[in-house]
N, C-alpha and C. Protein backbone atom coordinates (compact mmCIF):
# COMPACT_ATOMS: atom_id res chain seq x y z
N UNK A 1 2.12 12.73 -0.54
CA UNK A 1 3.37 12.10 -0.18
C UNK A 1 3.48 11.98 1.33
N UNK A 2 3.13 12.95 1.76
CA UNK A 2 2.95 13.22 3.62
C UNK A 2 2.47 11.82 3.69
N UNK A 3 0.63 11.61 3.26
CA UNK A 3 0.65 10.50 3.76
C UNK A 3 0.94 9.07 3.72
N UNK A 4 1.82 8.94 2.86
CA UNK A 4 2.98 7.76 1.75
C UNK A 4 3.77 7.35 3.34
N UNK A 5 4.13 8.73 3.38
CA UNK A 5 5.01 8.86 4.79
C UNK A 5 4.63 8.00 5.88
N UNK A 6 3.47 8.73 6.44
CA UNK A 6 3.25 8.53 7.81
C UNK A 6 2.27 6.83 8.27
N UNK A 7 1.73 6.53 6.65
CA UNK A 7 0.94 4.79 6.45
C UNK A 7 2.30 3.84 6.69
N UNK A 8 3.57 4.23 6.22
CA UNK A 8 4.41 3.56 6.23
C UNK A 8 4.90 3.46 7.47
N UNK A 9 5.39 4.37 8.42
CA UNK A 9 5.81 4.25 9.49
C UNK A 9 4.88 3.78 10.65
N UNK A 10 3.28 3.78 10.45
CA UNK A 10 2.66 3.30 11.05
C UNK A 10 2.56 1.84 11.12
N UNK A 11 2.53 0.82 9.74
CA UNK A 11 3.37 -0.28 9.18
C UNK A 11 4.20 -0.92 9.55
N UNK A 12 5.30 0.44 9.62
CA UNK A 12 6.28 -0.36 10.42
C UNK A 12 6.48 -0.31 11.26
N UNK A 13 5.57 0.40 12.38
CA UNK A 13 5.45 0.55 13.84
C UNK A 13 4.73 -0.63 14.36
N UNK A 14 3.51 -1.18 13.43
CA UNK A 14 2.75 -2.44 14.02
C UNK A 14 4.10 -3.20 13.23
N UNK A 15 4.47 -3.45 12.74
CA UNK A 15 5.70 -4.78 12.50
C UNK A 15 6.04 -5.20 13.43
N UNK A 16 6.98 -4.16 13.85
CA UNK A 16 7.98 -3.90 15.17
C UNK A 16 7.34 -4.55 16.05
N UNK A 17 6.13 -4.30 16.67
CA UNK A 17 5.07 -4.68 17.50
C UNK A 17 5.23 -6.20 17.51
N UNK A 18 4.80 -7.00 16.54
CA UNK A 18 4.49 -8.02 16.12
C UNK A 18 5.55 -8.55 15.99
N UNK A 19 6.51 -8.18 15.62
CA UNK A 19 7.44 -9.00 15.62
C UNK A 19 8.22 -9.27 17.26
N UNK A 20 8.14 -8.17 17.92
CA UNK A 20 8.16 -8.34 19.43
C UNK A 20 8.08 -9.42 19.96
N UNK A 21 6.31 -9.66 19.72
CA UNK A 21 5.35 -10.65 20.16
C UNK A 21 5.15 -12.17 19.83
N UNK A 22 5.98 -12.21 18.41
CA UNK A 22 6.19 -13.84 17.79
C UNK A 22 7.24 -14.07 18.24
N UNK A 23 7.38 -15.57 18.47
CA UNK A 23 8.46 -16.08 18.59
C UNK A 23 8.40 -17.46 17.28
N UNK A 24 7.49 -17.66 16.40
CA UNK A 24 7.05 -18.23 15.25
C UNK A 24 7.52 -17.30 14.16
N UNK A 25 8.75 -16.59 13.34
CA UNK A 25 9.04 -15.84 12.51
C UNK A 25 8.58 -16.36 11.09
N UNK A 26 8.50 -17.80 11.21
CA UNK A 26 8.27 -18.42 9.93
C UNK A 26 7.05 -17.81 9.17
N UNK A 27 5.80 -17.66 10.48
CA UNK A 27 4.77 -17.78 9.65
C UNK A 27 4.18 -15.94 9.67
N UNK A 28 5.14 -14.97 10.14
CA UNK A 28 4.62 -14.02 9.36
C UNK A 28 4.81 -13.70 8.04
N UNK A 29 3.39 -12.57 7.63
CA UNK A 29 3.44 -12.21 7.01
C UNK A 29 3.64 -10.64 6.61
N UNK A 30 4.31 -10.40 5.65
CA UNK A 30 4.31 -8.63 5.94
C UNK A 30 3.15 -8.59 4.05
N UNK A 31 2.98 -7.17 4.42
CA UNK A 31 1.81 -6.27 3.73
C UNK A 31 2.66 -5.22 3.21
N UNK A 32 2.56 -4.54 2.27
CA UNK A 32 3.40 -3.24 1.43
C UNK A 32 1.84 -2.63 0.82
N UNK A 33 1.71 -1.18 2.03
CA UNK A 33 0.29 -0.59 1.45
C UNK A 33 1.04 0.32 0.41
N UNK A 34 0.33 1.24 -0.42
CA UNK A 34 0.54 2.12 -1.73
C UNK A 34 -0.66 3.09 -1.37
N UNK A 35 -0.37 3.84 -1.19
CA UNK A 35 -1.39 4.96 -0.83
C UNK A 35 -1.37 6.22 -2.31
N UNK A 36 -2.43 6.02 -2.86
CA UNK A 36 -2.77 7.20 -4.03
C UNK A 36 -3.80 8.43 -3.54
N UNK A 37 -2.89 9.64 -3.56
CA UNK A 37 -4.46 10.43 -3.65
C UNK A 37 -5.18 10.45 -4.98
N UNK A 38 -6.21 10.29 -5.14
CA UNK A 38 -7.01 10.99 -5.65
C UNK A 38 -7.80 11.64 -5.40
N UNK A 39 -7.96 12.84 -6.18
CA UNK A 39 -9.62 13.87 -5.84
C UNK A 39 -10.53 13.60 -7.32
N UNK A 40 -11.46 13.55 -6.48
CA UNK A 40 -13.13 13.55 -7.47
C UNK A 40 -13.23 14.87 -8.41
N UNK A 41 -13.33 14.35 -9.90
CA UNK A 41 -13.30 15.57 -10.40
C UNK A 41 -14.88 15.21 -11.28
N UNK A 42 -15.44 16.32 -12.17
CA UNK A 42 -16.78 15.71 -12.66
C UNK A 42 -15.80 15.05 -13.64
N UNK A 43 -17.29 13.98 -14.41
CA UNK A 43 -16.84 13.13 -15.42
C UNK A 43 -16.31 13.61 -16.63
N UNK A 44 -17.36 14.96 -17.21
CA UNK A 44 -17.31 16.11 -17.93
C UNK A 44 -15.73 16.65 -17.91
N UNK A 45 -15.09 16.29 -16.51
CA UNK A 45 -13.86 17.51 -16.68
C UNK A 45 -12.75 16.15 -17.47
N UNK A 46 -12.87 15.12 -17.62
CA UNK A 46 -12.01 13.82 -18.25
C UNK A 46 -11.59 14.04 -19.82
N UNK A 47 -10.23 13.95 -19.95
CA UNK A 47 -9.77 14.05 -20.91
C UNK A 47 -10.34 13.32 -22.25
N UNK A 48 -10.50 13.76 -23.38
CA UNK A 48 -11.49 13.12 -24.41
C UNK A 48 -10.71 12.16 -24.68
N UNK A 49 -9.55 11.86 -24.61
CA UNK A 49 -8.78 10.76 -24.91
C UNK A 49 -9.17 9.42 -24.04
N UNK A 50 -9.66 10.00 -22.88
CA UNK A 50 -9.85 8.85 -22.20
C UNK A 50 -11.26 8.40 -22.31
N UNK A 51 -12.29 9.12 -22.75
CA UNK A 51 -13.13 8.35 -23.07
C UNK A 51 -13.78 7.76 -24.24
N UNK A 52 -12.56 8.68 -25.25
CA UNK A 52 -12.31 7.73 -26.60
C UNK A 52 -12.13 6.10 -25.97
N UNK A 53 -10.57 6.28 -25.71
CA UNK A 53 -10.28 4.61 -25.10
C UNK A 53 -11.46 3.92 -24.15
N UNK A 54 -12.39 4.58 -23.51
CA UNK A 54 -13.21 3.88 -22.88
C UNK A 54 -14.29 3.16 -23.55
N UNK A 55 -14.67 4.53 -24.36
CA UNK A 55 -15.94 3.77 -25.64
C UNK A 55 -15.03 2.59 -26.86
N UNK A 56 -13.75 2.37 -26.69
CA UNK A 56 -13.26 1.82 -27.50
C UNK A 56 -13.11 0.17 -27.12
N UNK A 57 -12.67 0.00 -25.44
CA UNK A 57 -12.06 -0.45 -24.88
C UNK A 57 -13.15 -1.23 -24.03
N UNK A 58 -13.51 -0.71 -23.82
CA UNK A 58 -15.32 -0.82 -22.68
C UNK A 58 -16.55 -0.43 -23.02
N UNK A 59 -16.66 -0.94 -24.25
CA UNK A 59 -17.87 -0.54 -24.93
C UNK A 59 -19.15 -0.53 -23.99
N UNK A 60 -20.18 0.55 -23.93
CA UNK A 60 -21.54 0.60 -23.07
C UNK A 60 -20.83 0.75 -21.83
N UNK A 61 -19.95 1.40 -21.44
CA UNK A 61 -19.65 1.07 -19.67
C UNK A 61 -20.01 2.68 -19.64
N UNK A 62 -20.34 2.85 -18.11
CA UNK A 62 -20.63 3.82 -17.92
C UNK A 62 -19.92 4.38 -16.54
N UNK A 63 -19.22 5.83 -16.63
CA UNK A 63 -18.69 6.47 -15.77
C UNK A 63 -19.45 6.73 -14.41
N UNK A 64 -19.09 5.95 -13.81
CA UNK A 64 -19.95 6.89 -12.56
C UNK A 64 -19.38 7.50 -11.15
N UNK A 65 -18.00 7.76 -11.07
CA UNK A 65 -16.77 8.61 -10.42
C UNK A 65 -15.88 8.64 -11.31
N UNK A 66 -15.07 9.61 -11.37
CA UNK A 66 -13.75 10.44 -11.84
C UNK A 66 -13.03 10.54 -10.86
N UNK A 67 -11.79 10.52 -11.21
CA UNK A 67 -10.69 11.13 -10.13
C UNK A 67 -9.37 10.97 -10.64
N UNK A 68 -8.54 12.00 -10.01
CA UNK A 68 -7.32 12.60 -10.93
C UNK A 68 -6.66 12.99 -9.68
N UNK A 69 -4.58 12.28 -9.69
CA UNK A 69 -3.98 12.01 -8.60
C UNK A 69 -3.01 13.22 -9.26
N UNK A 70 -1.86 13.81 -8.44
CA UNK A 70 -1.03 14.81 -9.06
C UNK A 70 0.04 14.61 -10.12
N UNK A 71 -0.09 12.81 -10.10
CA UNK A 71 0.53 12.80 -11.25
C UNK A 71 0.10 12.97 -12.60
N UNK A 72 -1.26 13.00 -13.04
CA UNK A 72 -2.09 13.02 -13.70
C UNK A 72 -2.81 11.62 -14.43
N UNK A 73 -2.98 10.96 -13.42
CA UNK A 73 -3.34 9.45 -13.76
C UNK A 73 -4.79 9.33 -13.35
N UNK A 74 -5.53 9.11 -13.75
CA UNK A 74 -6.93 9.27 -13.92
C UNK A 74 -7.45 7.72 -13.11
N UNK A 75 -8.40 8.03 -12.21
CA UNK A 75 -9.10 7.20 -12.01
C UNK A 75 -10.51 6.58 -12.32
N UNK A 76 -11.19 5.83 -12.41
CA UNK A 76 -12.18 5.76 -13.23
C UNK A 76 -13.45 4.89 -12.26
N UNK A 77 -14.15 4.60 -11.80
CA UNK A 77 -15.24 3.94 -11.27
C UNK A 77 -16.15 3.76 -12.42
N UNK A 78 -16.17 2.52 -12.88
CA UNK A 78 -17.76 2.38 -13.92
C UNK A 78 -18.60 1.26 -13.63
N UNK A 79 -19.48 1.29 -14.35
CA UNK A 79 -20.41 0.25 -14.49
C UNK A 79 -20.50 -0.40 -15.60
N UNK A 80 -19.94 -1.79 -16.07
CA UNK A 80 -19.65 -2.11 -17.73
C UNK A 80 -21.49 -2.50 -18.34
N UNK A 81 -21.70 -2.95 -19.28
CA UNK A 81 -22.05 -3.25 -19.87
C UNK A 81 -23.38 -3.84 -19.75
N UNK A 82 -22.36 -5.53 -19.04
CA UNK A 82 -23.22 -6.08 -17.88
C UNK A 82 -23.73 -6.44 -16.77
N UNK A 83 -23.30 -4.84 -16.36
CA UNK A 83 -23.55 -4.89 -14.76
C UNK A 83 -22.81 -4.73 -13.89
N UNK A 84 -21.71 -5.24 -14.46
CA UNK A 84 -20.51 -5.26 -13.23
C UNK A 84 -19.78 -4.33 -12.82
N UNK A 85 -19.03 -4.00 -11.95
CA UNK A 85 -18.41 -2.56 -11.15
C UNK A 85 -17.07 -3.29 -11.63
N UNK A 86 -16.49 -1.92 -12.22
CA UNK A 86 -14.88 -2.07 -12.33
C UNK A 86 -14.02 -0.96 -12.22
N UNK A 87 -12.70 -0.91 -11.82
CA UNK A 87 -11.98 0.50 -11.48
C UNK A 87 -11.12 0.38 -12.42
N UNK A 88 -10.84 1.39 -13.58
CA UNK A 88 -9.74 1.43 -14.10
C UNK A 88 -8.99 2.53 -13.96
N UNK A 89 -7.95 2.01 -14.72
CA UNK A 89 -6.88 3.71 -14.44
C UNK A 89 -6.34 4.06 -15.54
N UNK A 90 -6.00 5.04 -16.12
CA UNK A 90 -5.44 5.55 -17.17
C UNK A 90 -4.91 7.06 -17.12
N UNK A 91 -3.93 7.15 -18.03
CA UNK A 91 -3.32 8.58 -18.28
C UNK A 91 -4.14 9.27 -19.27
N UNK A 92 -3.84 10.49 -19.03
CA UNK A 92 -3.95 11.81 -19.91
C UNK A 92 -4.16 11.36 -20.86
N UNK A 93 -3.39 10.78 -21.98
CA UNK A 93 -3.64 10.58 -23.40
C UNK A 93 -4.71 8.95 -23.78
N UNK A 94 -5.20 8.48 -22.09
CA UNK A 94 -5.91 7.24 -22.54
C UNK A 94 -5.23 6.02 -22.41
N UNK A 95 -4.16 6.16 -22.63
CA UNK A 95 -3.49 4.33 -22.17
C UNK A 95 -4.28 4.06 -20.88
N UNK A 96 -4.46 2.50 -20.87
CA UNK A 96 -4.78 1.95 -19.40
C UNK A 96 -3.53 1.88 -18.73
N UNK A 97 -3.51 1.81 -17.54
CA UNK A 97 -2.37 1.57 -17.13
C UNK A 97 -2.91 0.90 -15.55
N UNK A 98 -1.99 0.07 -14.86
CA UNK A 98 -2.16 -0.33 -13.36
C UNK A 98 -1.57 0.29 -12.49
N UNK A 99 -2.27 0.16 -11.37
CA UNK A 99 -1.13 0.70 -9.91
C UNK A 99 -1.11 -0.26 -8.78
């Protein structure tokens, strides 16, 4: 949360800045970052629910980072099927979910 905090006020410290410096208001643009921790946990430590839904959902994909934020929302790094890199996210019991 600290650093929720301090990305934001930095944000809005370059705004401030920038907005100083235009006298064109029309054509900015503003940005809204979202900062998640996650920590790396092994793949092994992932709730079986979630890789029920994965073998269900993403058939042949393969885990290759874990990570778990304090809310308990799971992060996922894989490799699907055919090749391709994808990040998903999901809870404890396996729903996908976005952030």
């Amino acid at each position: 949360m600290k650093k929720v905090v301090v990305t934001l006020a930095f944000v809005l410290g370059s705004l401030c800045t920038v907005l100083g410096n235009t006298s064109d208001f029309n054509s900015f643009d503003t940005a809204v970052v979202m900062v998640q921790d996650f920590t790396e946990i092994k793949v092994a430590d992932l709730p079986k629910a979630i890789m029920d839904a994965l073998d269900k959902d993403h058939p042949g994909a393969a885990i290759n980072k874990a990570y778990v934020n304090e809310d308990g929302q799971f992060k996922l790094e894989v490799t699907k099927e055919d090749g391709t890199s994808a990040t998903l996210y999901a809870d404890a019991e396996g729903n996908w979910i976005s952030l």
